[in-house]
C-alpha atoms as a PDB file:
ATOM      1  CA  UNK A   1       3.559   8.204  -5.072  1.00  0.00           C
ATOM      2  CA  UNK A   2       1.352   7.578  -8.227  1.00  0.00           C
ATOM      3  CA  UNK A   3      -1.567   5.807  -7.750  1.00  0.00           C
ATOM      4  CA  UNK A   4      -0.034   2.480  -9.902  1.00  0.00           C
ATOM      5  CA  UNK A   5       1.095   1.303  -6.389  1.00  0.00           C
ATOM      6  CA  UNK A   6       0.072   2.007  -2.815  1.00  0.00           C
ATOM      7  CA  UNK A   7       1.214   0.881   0.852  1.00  0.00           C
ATOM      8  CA  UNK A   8       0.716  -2.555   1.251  1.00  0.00           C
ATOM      9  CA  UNK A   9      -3.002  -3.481   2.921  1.00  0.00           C
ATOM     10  CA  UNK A  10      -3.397  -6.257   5.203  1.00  0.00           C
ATOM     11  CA  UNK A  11      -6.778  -6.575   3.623  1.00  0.00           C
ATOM     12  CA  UNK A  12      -5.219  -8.382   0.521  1.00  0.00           C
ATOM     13  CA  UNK A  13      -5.018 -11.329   2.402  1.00  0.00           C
ATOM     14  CA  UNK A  14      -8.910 -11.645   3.345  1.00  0.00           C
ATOM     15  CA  UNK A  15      -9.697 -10.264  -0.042  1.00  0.00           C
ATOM     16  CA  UNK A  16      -7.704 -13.450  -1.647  1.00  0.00           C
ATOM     17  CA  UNK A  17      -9.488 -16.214   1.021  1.00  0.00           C
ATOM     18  CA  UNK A  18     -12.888 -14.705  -0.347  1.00  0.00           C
ATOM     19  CA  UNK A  19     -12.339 -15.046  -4.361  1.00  0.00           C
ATOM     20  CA  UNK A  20     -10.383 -18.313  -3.697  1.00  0.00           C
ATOM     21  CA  UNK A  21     -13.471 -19.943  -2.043  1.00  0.00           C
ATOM     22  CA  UNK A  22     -15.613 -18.374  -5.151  1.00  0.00           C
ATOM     23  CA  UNK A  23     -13.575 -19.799  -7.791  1.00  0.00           C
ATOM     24  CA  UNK A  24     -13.658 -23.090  -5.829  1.00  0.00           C
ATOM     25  CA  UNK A  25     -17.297 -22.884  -5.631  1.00  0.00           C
ATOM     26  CA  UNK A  26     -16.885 -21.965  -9.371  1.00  0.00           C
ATOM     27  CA  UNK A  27     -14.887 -25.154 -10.050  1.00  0.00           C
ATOM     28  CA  UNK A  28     -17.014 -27.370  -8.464  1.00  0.00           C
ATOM     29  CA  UNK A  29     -15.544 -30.593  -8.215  1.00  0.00           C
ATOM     30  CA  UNK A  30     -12.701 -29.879 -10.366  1.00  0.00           C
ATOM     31  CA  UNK A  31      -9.814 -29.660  -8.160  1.00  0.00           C
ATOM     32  CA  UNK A  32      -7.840 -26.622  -8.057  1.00  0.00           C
ATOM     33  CA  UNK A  33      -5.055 -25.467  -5.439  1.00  0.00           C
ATOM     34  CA  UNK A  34      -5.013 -21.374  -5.443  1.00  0.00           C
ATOM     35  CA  UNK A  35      -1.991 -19.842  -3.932  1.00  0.00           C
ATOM     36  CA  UNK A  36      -2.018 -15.832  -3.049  1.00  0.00           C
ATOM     37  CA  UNK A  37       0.956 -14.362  -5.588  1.00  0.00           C
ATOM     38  CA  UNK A  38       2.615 -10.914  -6.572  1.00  0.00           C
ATOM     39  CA  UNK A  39       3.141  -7.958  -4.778  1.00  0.00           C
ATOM     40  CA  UNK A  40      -0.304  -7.585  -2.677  1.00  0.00           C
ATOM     41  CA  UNK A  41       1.174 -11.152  -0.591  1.00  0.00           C
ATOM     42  CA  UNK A  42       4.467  -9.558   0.389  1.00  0.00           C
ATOM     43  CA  UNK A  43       3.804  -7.840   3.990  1.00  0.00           C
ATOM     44  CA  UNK A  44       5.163  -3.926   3.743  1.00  0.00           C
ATOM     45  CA  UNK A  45       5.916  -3.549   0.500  1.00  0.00           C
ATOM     46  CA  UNK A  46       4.108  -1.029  -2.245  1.00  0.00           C
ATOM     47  CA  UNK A  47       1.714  -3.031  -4.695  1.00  0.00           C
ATOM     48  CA  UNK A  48      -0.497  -2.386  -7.238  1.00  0.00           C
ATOM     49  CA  UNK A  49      -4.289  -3.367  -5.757  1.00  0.00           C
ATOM     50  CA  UNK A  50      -4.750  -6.260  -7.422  1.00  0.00           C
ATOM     51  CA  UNK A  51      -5.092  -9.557  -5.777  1.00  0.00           C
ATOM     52  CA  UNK A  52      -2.854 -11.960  -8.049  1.00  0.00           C
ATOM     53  CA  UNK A  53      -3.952 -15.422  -7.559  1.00  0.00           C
ATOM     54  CA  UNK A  54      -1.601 -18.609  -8.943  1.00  0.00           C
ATOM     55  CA  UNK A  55      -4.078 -21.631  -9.581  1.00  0.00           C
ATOM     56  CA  UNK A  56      -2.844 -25.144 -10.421  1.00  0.00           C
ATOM     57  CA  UNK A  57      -4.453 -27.840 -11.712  1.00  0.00           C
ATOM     58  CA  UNK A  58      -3.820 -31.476 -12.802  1.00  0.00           C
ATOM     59  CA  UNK A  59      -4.153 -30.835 -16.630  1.00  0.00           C
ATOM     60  CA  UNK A  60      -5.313 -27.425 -18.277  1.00  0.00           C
ATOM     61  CA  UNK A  61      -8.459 -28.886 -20.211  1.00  0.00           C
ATOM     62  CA  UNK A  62      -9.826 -28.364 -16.297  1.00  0.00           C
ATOM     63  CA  UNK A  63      -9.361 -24.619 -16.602  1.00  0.00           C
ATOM     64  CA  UNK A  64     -10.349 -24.326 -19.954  1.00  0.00           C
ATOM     65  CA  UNK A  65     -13.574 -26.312 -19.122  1.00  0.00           C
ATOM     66  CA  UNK A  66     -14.360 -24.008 -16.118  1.00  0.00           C
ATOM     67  CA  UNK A  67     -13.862 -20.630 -18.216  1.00  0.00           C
ATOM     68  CA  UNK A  68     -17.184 -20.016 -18.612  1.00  0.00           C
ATOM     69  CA  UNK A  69     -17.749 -20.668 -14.606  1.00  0.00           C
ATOM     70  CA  UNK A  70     -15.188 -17.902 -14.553  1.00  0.00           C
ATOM     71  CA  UNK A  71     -16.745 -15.745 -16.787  1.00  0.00           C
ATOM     72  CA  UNK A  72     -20.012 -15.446 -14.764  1.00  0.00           C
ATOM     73  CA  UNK A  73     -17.696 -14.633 -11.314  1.00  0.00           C
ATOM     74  CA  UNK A  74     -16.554 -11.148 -13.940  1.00  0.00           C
ATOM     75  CA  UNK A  75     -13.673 -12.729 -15.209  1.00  0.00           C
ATOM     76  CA  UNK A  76     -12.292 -12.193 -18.501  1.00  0.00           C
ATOM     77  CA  UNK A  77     -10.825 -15.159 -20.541  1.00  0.00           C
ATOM     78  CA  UNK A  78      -7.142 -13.897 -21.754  1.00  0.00           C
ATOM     79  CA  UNK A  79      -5.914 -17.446 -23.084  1.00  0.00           C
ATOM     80  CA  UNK A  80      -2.014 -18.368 -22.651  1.00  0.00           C
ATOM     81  CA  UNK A  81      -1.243 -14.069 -22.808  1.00  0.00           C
ATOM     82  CA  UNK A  82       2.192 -14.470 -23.823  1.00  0.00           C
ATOM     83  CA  UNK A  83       3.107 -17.324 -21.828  1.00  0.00           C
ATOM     84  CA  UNK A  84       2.694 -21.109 -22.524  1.00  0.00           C
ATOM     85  CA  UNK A  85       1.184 -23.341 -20.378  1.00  0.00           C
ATOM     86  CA  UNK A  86      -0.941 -20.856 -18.634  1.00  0.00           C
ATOM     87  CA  UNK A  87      -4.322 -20.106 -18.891  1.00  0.00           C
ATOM     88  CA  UNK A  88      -4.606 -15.945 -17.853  1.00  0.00           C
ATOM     89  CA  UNK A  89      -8.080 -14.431 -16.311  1.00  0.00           C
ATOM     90  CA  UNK A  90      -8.706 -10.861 -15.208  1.00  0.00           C
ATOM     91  CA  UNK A  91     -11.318  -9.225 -13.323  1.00  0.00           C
ATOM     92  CA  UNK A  92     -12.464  -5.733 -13.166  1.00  0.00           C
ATOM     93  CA  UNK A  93     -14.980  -3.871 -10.680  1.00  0.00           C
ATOM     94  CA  UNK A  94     -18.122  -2.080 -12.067  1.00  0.00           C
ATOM     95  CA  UNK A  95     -15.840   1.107 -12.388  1.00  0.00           C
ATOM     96  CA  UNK A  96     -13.807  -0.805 -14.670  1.00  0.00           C
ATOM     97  CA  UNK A  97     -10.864  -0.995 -12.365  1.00  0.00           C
ATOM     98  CA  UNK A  98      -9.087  -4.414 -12.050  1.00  0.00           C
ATOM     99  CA  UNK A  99      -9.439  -6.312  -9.275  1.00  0.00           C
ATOM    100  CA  UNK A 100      -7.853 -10.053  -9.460  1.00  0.00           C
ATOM    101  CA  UNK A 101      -5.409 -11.837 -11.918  1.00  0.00           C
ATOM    102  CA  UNK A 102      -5.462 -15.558 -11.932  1.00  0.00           C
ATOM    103  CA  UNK A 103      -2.891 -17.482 -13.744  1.00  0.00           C
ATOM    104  CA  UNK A 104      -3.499 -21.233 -14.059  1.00  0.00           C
ATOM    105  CA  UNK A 105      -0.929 -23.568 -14.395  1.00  0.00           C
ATOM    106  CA  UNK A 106      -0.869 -27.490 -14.489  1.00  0.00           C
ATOM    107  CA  UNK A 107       1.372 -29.478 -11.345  1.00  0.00           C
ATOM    108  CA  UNK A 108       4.823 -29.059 -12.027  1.00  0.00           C
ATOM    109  CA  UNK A 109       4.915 -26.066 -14.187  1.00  0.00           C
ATOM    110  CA  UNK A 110       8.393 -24.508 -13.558  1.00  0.00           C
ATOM    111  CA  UNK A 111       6.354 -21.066 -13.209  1.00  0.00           C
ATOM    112  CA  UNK A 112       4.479 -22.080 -10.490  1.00  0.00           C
ATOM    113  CA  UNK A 113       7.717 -22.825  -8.600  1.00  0.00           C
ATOM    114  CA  UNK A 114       9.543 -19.391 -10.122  1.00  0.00           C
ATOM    115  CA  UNK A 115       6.225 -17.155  -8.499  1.00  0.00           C
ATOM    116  CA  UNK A 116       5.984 -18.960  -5.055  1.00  0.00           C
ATOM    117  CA  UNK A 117       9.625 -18.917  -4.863  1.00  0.00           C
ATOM    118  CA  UNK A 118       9.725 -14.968  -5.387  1.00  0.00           C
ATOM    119  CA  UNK A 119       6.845 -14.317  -3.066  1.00  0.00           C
ATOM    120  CA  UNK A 120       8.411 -16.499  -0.741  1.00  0.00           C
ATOM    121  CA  UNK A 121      11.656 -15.446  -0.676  1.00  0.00           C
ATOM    122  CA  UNK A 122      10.646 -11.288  -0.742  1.00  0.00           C
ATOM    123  CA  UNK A 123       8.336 -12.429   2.479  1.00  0.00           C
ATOM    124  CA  UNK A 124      11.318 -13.748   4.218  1.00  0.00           C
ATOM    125  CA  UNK A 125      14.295 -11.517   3.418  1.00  0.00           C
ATOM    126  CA  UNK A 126      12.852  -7.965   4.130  1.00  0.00           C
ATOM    127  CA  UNK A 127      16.099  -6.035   2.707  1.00  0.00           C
ATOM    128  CA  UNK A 128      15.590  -7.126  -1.053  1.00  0.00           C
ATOM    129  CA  UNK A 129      11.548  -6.849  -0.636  1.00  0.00           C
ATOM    130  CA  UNK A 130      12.227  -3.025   0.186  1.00  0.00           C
ATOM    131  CA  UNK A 131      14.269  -2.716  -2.352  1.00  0.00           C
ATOM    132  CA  UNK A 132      11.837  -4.274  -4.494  1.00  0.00           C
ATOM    133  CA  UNK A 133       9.371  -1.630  -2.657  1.00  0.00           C
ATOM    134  CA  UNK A 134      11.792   1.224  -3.497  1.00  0.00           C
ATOM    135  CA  UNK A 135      12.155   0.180  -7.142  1.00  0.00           C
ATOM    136  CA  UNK A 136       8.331   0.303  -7.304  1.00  0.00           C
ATOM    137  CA  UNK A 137       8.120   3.844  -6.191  1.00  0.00           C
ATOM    138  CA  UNK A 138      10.998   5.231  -8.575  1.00  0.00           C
ATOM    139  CA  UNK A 139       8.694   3.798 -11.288  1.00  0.00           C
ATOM    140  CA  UNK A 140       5.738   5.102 -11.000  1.00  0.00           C
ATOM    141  CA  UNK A 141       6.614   8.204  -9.377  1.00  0.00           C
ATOM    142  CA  UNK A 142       7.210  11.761 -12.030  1.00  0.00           C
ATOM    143  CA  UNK A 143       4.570  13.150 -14.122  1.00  0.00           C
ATOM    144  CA  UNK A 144       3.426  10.669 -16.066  1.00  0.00           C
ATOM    145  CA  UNK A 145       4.466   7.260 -15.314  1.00  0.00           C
ATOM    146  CA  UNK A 146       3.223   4.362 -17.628  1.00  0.00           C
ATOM    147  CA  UNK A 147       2.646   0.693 -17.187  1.00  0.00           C
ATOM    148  CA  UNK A 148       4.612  -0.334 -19.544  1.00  0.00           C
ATOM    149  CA  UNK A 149       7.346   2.007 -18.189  1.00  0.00           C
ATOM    150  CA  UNK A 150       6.340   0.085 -14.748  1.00  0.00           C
ATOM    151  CA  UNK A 151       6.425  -3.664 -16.060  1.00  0.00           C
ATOM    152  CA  UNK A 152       9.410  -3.457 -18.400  1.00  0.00           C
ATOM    153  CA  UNK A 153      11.110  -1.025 -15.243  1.00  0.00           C
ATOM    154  CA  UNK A 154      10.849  -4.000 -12.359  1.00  0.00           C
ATOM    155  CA  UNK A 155      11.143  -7.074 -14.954  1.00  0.00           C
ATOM    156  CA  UNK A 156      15.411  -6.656 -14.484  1.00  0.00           C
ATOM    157  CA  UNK A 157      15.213  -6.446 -10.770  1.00  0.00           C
ATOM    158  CA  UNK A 158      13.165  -9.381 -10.748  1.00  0.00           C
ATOM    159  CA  UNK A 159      15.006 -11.562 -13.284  1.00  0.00           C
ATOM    160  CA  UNK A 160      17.931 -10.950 -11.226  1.00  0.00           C
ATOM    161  CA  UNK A 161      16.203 -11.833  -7.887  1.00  0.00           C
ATOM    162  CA  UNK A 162      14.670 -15.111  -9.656  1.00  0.00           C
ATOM    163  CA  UNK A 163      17.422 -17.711  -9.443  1.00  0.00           C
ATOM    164  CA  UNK A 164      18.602 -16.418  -5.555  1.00  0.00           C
ATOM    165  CA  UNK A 165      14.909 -17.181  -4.432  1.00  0.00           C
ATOM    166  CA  UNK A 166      14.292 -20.431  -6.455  1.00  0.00           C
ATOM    167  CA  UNK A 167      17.641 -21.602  -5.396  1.00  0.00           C
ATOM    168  CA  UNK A 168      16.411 -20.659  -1.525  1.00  0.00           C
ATOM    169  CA  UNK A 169      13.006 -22.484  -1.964  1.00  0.00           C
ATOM    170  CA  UNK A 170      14.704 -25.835  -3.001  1.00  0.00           C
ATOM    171  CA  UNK A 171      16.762 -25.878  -0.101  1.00  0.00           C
ATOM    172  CA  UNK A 172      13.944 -24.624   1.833  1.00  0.00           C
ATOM    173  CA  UNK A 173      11.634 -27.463   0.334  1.00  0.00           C
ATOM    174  CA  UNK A 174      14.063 -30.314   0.909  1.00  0.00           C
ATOM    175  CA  UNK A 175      14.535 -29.329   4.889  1.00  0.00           C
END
């Protein structure tokens, strides 16, 4: 197994309580709802260690006026990165490995809905989160496995999976 993605920790989930309450603090009264996202919130399966964390806010001029409060928590101020109507932030530790994505959306952004319906759904039906799991370790295991080889590897699998597990969260939602 390359060291891209290891066995899932149940330490993730402590480790996203603890920056959620410091970007809150970080926030101040600017409301923002943080959800725990990606790999490292899906019990059993392989994930890279890094704590993805989905904020939402009421209009993005909130996150764009705390991105300085971000800044002095180690974050690093990515912009939209590729996708509009997000605001992007990474973290790295002092040995320059990262740490923490947060991606900031506003209320009613169809990707907020598209990553809590993934999570979601992978969390709930364990046969397509280990083959999600088992996809992970075909791509980053060999020689010399590369992220890109990783991201662009999974992106079919999960475009696939998408529609099934938004489709299950609506139903879900209207019960």
């Amino acid at each position: 197994m390359s060291a891209f993605v290891v066995p899932h920790d149940p330490d993730w989930k402590e480790a996203f309580f603890t920056e959620a309450a410091e970007i809150e603090v970080a926030f101040g009264p600017s409301p923002i709802k943080l959800h725990h996202i990606g790999s490292t919130a899906i019990p059993g399966i392989l994930a890279k260690p890094i704590i993805d964390l989905l904020g939402e806010v009421h209009d993005l001029a909130v996150a764009d006026a705390n991105a300085r409060a971000l800044e002095e928590l180690g974050y690093e101020i990515m912009g939209a990165y590729g996708i509009e109507g997000r605001r992007y932030f990474r973290k790295t530790d002092r040995a320059g490995r990262r740490t923490h994505h947060l991606h900031i959306f506003e209320v009613g952004s169809p990707h907020i809905e598209r990553l809590l319906a993934f999570r979601d759904y992978l969390t709930t039906h364990a046969d397509i989160a280990a083959d999600y799991s088992s996809l992970k370790a075909k791509l980053t295991s060999g020689d010399e496995p590369s992220w890109n080889g990783y991201v662009e590897g999974k992106d079919p699998y999960v475009r696939a999976v998408e529609p099934r597990a938004i489709e299950w969260y609506r139903k879900l939602r209207k019960k």
